[in-house]
C-alpha atoms as a PDB file:
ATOM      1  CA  UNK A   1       0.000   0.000   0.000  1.00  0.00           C
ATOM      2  CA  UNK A   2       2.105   3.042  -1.215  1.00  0.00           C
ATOM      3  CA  UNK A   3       1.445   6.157  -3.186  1.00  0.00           C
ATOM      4  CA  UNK A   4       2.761   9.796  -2.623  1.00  0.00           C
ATOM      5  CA  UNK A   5       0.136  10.657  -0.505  1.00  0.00           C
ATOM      6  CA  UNK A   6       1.020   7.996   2.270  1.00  0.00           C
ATOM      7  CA  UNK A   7       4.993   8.503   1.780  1.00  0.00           C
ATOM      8  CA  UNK A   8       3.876  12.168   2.521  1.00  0.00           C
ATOM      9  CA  UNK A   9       1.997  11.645   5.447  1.00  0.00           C
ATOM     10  CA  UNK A  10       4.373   8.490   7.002  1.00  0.00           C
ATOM     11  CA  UNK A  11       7.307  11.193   6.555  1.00  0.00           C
ATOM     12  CA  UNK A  12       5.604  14.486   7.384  1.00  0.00           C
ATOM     13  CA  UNK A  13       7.276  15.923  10.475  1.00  0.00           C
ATOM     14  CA  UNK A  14       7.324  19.626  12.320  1.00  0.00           C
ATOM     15  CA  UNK A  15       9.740  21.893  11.992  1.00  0.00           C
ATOM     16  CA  UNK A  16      10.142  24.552  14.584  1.00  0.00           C
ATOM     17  CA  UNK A  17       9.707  28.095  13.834  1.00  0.00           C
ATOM     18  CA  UNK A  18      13.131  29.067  14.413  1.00  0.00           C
ATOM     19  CA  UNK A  19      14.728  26.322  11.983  1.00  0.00           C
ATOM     20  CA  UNK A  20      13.217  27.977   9.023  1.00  0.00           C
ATOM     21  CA  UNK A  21      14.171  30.289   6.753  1.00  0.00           C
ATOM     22  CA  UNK A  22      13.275  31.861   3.287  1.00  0.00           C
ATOM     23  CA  UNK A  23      12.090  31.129   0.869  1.00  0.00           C
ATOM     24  CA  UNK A  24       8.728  31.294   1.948  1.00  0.00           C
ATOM     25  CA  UNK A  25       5.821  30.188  -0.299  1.00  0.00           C
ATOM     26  CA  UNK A  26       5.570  32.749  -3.511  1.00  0.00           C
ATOM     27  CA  UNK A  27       2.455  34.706  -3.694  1.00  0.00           C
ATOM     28  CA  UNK A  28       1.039  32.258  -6.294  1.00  0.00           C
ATOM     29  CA  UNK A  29       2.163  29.324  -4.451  1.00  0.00           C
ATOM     30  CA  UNK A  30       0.179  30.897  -1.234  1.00  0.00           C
ATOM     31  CA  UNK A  31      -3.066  31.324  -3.070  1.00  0.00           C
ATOM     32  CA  UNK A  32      -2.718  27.769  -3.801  1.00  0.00           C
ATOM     33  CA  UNK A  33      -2.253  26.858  -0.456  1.00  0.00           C
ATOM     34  CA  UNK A  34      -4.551  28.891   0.738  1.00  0.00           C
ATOM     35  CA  UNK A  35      -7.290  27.593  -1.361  1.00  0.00           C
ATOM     36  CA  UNK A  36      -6.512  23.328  -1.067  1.00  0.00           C
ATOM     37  CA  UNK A  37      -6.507  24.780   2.950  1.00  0.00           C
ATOM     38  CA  UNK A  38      -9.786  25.626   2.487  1.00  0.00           C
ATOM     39  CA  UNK A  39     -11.174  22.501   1.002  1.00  0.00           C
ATOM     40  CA  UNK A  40     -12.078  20.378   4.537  1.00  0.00           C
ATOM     41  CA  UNK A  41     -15.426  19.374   5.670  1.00  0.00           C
ATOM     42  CA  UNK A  42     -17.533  22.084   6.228  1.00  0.00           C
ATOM     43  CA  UNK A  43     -21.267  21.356   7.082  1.00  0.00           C
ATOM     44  CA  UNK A  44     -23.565  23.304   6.047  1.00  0.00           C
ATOM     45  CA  UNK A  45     -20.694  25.630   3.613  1.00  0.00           C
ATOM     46  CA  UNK A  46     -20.552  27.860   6.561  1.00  0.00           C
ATOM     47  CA  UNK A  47     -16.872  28.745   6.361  1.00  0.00           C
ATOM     48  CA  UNK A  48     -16.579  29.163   9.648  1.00  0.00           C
ATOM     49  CA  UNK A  49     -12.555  30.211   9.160  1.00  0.00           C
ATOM     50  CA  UNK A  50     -10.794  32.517   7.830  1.00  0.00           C
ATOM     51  CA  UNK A  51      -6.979  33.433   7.354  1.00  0.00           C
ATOM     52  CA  UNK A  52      -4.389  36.028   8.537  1.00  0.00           C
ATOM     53  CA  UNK A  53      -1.249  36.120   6.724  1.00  0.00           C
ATOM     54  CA  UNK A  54       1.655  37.603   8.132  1.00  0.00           C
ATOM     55  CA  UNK A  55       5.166  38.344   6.259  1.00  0.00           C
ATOM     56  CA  UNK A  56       8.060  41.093   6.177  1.00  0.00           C
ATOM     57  CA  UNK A  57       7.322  43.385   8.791  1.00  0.00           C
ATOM     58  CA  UNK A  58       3.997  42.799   9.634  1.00  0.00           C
ATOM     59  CA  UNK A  59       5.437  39.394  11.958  1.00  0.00           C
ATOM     60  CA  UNK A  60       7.379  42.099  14.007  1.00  0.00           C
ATOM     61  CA  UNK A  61       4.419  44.355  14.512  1.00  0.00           C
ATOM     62  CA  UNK A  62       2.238  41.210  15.409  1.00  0.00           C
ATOM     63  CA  UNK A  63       5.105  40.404  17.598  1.00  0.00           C
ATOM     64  CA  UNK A  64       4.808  44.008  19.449  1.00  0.00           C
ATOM     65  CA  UNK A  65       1.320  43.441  20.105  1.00  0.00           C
ATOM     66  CA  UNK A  66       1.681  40.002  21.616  1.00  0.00           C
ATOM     67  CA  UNK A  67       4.711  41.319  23.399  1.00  0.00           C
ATOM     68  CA  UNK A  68       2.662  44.355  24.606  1.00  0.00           C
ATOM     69  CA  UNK A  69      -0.069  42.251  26.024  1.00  0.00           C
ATOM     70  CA  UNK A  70       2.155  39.781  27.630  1.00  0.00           C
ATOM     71  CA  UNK A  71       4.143  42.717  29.487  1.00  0.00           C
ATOM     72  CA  UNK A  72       1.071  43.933  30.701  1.00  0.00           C
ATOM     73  CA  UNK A  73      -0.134  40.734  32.479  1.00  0.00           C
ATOM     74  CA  UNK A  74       3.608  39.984  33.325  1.00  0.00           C
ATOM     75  CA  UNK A  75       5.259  43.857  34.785  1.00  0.00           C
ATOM     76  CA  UNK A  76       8.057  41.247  36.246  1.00  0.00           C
ATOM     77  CA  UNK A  77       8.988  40.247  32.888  1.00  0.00           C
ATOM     78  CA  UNK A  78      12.613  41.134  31.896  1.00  0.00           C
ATOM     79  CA  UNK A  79      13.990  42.581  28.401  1.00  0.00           C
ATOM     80  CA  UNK A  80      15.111  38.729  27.468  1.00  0.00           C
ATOM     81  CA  UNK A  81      11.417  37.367  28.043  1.00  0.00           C
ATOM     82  CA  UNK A  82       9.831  40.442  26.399  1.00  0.00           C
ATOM     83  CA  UNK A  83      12.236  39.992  22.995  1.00  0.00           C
ATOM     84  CA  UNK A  84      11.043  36.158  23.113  1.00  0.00           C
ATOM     85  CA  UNK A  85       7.449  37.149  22.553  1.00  0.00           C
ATOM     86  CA  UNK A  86       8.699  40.051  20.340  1.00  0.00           C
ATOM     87  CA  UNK A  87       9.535  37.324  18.129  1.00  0.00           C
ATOM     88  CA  UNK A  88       7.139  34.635  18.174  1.00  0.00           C
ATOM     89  CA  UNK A  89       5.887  35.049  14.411  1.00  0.00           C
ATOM     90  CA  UNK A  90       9.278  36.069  13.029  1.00  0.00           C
ATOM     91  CA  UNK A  91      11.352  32.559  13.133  1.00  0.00           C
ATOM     92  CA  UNK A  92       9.158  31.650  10.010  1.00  0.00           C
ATOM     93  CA  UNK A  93       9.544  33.243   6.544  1.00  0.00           C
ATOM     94  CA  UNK A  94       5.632  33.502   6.171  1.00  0.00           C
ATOM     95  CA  UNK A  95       2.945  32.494   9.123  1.00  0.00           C
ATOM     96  CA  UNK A  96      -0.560  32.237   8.638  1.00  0.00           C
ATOM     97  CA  UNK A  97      -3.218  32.662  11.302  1.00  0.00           C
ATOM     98  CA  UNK A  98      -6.441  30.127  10.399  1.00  0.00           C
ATOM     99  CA  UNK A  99      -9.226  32.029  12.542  1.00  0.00           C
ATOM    100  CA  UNK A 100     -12.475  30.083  13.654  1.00  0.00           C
ATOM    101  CA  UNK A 101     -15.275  32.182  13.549  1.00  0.00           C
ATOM    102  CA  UNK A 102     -17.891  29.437  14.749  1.00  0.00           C
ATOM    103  CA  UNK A 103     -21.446  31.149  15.170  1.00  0.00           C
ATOM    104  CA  UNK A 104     -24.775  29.714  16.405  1.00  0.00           C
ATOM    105  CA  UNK A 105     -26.696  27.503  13.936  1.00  0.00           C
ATOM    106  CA  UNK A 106     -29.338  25.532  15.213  1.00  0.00           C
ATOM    107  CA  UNK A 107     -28.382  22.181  12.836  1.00  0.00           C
ATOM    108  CA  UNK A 108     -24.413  22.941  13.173  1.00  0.00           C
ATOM    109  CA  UNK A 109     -22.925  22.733  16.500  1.00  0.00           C
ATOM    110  CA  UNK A 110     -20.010  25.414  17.698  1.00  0.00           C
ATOM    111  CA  UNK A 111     -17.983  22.401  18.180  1.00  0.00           C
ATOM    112  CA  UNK A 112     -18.295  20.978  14.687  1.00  0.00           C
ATOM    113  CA  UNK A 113     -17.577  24.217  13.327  1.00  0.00           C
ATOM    114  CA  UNK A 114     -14.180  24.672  15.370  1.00  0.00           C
ATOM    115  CA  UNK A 115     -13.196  21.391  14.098  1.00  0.00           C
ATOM    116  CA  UNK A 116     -13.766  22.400  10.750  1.00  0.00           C
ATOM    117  CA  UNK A 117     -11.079  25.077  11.337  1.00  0.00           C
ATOM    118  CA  UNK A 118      -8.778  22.318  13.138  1.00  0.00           C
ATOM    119  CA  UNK A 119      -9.222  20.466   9.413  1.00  0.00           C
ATOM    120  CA  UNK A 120      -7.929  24.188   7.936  1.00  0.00           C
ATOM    121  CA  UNK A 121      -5.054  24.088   9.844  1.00  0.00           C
ATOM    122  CA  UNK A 122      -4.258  20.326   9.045  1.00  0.00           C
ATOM    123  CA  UNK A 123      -4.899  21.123   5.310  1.00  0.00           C
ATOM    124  CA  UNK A 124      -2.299  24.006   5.154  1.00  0.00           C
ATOM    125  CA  UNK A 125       0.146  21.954   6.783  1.00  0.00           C
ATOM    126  CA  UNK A 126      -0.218  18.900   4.643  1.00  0.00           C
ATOM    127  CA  UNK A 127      -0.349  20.629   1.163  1.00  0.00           C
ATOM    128  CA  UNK A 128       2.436  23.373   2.377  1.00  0.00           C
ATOM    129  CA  UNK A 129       4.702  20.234   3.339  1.00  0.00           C
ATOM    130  CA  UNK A 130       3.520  18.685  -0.282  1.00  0.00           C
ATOM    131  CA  UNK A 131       5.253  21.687  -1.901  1.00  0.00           C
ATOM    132  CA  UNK A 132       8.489  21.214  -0.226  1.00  0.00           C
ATOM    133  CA  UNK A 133       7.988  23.529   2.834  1.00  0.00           C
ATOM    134  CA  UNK A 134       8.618  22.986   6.478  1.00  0.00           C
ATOM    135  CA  UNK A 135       5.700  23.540   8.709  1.00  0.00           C
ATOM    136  CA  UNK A 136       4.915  23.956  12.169  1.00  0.00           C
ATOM    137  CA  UNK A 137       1.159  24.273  13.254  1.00  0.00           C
ATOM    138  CA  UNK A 138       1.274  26.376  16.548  1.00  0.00           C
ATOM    139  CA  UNK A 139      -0.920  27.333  19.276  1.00  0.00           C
ATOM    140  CA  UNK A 140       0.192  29.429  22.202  1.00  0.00           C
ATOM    141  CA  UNK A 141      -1.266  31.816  24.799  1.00  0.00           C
ATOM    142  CA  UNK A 142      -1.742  35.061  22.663  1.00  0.00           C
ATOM    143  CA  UNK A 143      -3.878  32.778  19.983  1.00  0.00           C
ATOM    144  CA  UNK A 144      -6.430  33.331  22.838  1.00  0.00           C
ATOM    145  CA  UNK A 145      -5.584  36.516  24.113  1.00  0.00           C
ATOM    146  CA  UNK A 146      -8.550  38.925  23.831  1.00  0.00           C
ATOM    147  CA  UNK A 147      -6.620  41.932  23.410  1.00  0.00           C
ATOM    148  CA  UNK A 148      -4.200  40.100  20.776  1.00  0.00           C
ATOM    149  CA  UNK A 149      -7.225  39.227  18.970  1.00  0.00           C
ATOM    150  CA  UNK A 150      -8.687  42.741  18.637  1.00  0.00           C
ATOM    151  CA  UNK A 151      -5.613  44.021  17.622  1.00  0.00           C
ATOM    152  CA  UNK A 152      -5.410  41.861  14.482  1.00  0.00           C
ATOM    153  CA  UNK A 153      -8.930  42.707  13.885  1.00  0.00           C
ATOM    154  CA  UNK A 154     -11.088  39.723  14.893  1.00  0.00           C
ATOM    155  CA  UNK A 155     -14.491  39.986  16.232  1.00  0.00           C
ATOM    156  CA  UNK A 156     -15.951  38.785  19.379  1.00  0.00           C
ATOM    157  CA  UNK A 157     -16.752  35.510  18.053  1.00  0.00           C
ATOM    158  CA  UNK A 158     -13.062  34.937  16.502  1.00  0.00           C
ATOM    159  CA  UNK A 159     -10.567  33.008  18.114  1.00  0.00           C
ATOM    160  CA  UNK A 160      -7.387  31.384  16.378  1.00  0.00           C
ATOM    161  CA  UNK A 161      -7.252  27.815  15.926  1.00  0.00           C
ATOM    162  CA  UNK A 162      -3.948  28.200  15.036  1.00  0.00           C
ATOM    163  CA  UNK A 163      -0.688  29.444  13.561  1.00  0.00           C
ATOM    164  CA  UNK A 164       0.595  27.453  10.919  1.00  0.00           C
ATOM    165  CA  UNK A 165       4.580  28.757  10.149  1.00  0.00           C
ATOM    166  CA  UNK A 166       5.764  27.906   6.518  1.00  0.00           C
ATOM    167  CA  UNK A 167       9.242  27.927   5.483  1.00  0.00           C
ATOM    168  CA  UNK A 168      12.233  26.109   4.107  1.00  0.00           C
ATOM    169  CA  UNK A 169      13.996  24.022   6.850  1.00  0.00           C
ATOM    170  CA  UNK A 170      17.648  25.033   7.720  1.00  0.00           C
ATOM    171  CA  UNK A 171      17.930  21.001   8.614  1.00  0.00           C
ATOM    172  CA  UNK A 172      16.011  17.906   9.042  1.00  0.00           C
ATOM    173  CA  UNK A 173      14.317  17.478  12.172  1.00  0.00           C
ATOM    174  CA  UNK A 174      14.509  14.469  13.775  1.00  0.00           C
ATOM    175  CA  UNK A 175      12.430  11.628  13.936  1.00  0.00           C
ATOM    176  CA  UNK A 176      10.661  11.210  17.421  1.00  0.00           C
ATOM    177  CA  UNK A 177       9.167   8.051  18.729  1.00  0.00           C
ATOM    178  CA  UNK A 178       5.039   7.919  18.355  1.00  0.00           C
ATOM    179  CA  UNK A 179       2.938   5.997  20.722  1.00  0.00           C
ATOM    180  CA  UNK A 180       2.229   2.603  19.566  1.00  0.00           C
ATOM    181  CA  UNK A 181      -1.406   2.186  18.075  1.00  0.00           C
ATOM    182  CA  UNK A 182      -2.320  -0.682  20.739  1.00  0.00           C
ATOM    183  CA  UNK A 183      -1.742   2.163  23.212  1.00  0.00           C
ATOM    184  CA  UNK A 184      -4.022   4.819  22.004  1.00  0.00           C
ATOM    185  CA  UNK A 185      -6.960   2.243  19.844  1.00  0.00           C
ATOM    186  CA  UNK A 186      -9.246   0.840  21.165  1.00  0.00           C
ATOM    187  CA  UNK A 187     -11.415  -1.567  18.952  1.00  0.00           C
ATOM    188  CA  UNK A 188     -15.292  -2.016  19.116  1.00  0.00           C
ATOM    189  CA  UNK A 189     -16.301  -5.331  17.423  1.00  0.00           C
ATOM    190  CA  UNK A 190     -19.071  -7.323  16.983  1.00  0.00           C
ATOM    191  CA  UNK A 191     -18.799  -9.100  20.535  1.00  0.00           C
ATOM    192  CA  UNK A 192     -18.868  -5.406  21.727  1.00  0.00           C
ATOM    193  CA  UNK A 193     -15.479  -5.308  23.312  1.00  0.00           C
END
């Protein structure tokens, strides 16, 4: 049982932030991503998601504002802690926000629809690392932070599902051990065990 799209997936690995570099995806190549990200379940054609794409210097002014809110929950913090948040979008060439915007349906759970944004996120990694990128598909305090979240320009009902950070990988990350399946399956069959 092999084709490309299982030797993708059975090699696919993460790639922190910081062990990218350019090139990032070209503007055509983006679109492209953006759009095969777009193509997950989606009951009821909602689109309960949307994007955020940061590059240049719009990662450090992001940065400022996540700094900025951290500093003000954290007075303590010191200069080294503060840069560290400075640069949370700016190890990655290109980083792009997937926003869930679930609303109330009465056929289409909020649930469902934040899953549906999960599926974004999945999508962008999957068909970014099928183009030859590294990705890493983050989610950290400020992806929640109110004031973070008004500052990029979400509404009340926005929240990030995640950041997904797209470059080219300055090496090969390792391979880690996964669980094995008997640990984390469990089977249902017909005797109902």
């Amino acid at each position: 049982m092999s084709n490309e799209t299982i030797a993708l997936l059975s090699a696919r690995r993460s790639v922190a932030a910081r062990q990218m570099q350019a090139p990032a995806p070209s503007d055509e190549e983006l679109n492209t991503l953006l759009t095969l990200a777009a193509r997950v379940p989606d009951h009821g054609k909602l689109v309960p998601w949307r994007f955020i794409v940061f590059s240049g210097e719009a990662r450090v002014k992001a940065g400022e504002i996540i700094a900025a809110a951290f500093a003000a929950d954290n007075p303590e913090a010191d200069e080294k802690r503060l840069a560290a948040e400075r640069e949370r979008l700016t190890g990655a060439p290109l980083v792009v926000a997937v926003v869930s915007r679930a609303t109330p349906h009465p056929k289409i759970p909020e649930w469902e629809q934040v899953l549906s944004a999960g599926a974004v996120c999945m999508n962008l990694v999957v068909a970014a690392n099928a183009m030859g990128f590294a990705t890493s598909w983050i989610t950290e305090w400020y992806a929640y932070d109110r004031r973070v979240l008004e500052a990029f320009g979400l509404a009340a009902n926005e929240r990030i599902a995640g950041f997904v950070h797209i470059g080219t990988a300055s090496e090969t990350p390792p391979d880690r051990p996964r669980p094995e399946l008997s640990a984390i399956v469990t089977r249902f069959d017909e005797q109902g065990r």
